[in-house]
C-alpha atoms as a PDB file:
ATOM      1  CA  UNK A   1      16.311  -3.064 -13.982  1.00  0.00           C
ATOM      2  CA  UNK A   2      13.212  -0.838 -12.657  1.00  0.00           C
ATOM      3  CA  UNK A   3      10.043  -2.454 -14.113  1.00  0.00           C
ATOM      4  CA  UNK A   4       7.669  -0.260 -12.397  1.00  0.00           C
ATOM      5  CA  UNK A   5       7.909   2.795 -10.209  1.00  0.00           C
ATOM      6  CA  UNK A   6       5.514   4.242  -8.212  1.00  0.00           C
ATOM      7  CA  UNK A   7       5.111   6.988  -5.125  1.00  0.00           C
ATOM      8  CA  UNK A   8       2.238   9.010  -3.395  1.00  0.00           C
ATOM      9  CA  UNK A   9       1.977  11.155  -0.609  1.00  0.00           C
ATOM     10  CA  UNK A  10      -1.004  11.569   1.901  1.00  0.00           C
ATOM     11  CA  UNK A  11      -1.651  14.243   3.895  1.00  0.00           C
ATOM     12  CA  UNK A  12      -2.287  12.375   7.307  1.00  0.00           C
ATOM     13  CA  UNK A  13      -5.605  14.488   8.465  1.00  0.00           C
ATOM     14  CA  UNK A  14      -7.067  14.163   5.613  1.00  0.00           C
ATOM     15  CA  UNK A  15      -7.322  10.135   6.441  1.00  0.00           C
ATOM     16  CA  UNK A  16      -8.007  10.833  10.193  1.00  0.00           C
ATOM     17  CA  UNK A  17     -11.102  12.840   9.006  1.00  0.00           C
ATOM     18  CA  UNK A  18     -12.156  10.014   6.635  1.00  0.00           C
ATOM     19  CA  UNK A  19     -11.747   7.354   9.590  1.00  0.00           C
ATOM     20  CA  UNK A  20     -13.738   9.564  11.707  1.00  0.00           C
ATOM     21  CA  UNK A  21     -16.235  10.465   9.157  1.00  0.00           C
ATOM     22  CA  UNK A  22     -17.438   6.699   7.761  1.00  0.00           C
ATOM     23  CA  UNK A  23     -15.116   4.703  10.619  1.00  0.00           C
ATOM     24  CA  UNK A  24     -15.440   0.660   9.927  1.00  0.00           C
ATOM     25  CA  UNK A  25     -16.612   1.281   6.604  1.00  0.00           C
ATOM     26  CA  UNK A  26     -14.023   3.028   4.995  1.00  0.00           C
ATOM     27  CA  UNK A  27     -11.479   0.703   6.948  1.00  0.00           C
ATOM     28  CA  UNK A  28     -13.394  -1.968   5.796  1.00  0.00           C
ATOM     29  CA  UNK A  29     -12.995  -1.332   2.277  1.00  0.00           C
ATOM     30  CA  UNK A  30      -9.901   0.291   1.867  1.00  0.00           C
ATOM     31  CA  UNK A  31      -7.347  -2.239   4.204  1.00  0.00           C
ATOM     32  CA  UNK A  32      -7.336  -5.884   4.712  1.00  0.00           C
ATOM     33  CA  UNK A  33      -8.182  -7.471   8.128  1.00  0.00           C
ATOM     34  CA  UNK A  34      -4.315  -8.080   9.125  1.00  0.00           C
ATOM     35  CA  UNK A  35      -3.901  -4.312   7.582  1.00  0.00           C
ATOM     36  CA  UNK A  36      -6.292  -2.772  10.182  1.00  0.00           C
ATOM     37  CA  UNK A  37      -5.333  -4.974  13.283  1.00  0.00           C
ATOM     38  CA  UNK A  38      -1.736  -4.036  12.751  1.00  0.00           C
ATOM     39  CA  UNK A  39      -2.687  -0.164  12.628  1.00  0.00           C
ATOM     40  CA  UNK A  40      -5.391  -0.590  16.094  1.00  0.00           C
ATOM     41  CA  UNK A  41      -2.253  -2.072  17.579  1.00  0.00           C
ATOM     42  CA  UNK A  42       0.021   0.991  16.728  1.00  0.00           C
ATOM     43  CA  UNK A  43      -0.088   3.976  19.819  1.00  0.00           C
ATOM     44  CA  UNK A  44      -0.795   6.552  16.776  1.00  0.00           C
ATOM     45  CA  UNK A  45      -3.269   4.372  14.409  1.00  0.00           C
ATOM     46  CA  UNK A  46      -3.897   7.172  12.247  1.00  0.00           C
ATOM     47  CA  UNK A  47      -0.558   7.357  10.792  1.00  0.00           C
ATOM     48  CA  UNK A  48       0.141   4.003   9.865  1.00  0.00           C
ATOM     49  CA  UNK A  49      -3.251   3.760   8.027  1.00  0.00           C
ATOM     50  CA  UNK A  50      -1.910   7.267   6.184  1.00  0.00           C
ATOM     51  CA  UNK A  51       1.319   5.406   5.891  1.00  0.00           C
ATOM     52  CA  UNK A  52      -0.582   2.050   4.202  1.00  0.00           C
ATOM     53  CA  UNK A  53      -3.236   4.430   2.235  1.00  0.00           C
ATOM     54  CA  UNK A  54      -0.059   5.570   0.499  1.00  0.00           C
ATOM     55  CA  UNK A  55       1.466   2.425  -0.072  1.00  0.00           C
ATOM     56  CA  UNK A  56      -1.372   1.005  -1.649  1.00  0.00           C
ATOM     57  CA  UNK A  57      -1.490   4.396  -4.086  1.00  0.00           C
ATOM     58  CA  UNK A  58       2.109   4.273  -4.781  1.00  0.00           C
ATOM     59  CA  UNK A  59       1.791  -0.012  -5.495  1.00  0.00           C
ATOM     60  CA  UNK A  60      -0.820   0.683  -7.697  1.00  0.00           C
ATOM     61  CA  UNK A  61       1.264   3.512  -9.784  1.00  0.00           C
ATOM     62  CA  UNK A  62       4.521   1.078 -10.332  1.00  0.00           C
ATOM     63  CA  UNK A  63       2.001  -1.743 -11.255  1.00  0.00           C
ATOM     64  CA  UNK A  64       1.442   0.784 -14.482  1.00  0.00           C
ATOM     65  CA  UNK A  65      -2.708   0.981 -13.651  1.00  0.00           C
ATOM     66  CA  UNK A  66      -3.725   2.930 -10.659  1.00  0.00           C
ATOM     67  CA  UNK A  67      -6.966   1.588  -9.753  1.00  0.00           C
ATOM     68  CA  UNK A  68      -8.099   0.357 -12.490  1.00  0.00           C
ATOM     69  CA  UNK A  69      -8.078  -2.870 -14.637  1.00  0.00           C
ATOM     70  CA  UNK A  70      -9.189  -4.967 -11.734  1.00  0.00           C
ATOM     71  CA  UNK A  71      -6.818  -3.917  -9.349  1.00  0.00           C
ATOM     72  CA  UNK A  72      -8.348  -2.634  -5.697  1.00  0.00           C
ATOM     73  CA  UNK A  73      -7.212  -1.301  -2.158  1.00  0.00           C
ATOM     74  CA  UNK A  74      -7.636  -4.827  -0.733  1.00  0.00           C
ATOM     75  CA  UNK A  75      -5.469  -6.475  -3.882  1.00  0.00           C
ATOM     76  CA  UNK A  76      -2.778  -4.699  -1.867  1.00  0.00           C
ATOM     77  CA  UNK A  77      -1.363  -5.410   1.499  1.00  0.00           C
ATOM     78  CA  UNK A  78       1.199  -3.965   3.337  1.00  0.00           C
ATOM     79  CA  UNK A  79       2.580  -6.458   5.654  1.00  0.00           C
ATOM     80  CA  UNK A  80       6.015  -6.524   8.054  1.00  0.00           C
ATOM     81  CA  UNK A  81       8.395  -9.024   8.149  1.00  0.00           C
ATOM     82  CA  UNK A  82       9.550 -10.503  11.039  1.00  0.00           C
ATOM     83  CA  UNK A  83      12.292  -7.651  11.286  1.00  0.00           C
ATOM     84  CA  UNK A  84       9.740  -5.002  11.202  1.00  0.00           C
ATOM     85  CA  UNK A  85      10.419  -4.323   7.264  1.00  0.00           C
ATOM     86  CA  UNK A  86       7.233  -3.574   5.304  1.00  0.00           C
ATOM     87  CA  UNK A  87       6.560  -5.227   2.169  1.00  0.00           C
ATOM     88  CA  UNK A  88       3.790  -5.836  -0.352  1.00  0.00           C
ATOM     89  CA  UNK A  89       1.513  -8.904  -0.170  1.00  0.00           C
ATOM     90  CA  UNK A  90      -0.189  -8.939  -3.706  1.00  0.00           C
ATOM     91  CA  UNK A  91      -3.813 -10.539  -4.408  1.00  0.00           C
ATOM     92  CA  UNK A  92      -6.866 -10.380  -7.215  1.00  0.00           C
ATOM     93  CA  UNK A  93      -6.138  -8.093 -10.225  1.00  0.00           C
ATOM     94  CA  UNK A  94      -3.054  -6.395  -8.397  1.00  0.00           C
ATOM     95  CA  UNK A  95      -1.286  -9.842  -8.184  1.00  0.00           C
ATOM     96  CA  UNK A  96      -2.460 -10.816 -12.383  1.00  0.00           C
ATOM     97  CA  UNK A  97      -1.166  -7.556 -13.017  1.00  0.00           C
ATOM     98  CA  UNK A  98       2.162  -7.918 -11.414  1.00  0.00           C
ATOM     99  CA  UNK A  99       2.135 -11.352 -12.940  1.00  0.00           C
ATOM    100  CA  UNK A 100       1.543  -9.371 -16.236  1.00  0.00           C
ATOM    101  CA  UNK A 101       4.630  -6.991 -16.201  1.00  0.00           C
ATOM    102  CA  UNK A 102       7.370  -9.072 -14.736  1.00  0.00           C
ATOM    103  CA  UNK A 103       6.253 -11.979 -17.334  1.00  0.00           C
ATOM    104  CA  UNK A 104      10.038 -12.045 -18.299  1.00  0.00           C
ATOM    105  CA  UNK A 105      11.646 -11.140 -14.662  1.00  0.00           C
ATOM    106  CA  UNK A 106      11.285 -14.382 -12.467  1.00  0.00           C
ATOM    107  CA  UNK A 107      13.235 -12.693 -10.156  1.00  0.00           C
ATOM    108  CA  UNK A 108      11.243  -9.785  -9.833  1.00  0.00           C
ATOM    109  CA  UNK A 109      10.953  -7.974  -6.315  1.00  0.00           C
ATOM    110  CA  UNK A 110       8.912  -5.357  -4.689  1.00  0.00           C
ATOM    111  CA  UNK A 111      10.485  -2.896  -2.469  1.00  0.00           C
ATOM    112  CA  UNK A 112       8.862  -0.575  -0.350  1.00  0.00           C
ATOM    113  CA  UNK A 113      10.240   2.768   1.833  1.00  0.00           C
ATOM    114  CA  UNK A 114       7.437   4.338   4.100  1.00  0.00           C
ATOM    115  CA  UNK A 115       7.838   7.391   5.978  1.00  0.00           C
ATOM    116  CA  UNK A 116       5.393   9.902   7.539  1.00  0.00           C
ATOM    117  CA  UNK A 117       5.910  13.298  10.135  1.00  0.00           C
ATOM    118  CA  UNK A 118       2.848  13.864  11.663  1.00  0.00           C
ATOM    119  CA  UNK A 119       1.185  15.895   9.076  1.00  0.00           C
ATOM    120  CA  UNK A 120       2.143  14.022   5.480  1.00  0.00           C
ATOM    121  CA  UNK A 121       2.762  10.383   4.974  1.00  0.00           C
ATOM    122  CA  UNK A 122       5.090   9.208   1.697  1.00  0.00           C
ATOM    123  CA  UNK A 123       5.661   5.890  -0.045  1.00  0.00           C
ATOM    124  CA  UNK A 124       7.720   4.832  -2.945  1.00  0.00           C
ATOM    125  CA  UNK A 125       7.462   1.182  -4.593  1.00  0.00           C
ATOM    126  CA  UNK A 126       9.960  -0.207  -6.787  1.00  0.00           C
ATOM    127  CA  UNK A 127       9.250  -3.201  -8.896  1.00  0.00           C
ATOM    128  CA  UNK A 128      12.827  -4.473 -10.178  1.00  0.00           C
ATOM    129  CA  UNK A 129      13.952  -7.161 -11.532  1.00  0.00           C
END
C-alpha cells in the first residue's frame, strides 16, 4: 500500500546558477556533508546536486508536508548503497514525520528513482508499506 507519494523536477541550470551565485553557502544549507562530497566526486557535479535538490523536494511531498512542520533540506539525505542504488537517509522533523505516517506500517520502505538529461533532473519517492 502507497502511504505517501511524492515527485519534483528541477531544471538543472537553474541549480548551476544558484551554486555559482552563493557557492558553499547554498551547498551548505541545502545538502549534508556526505551529500556534497559525493556530488564534488562526480565528473558533472552539477547534475547530481540537481538530481539530490529533487529528491529532497519529491521526499518532502510523499512525507505529506513539503517544507514545513519541522522538516528541512538537511532532514533529508540521499545516500547510495553499496550497489550504487540511491536511497533516503531520514533525520530531525523529516524522520518524526515519517515516524508519524507509517505509525501502523512497521514495514514501511522508501523508494527512490532519479533521473536527469542534461537540462532537467526528476525524482519520484514512494513511501509503501
Amino acid at each position: 500500500m502507497i502511504i505517501g507519494i511524492g515527485q519534483d523536477i528541477c531544471d538543472v541550470k537553474r541549480i548551476e546558477s544558484t551554486i555559482n551565485r552563493f557557492g558553499d553557502r547554498f551547498k551548505n544549507r541545502i545538502f549534508t556533508e556526505g551529500e556534497i562530497n559525493k556530488c564534488e566526486s562526480r565528473s558533472n557535479s552539477i547534475d547530481s546536486y540537481a538530481r539530490r535538490f529533487a529528491a529532497k523536494e519529491a521526499c518532502s511531498k510523499a512525507l505529506g508536508t513539503g517544507f514545513r512542520k519541522g522538516v528541512f533540506y538537511k532532514d533529508i539525505e540521499v545516500v547510495n548503497l553499496k550497489s550504487g542504488k540511491p536511497t533516503i537517509k531520514l533525520n530531525g522533523g523529516a524522520l518524526d514525520q515519517y515516524r508519524l505516517i507509517t505509525l501502523n506500517h512497521k514495514d514501511a520502505l522508501i523508494e527512490i528513482s532519479l533521473t536527469d538529461d542534461r537540462k532537467l533532473a526528476l525524482a519520484i519517492v514512494i513511501i509503501s508499506d
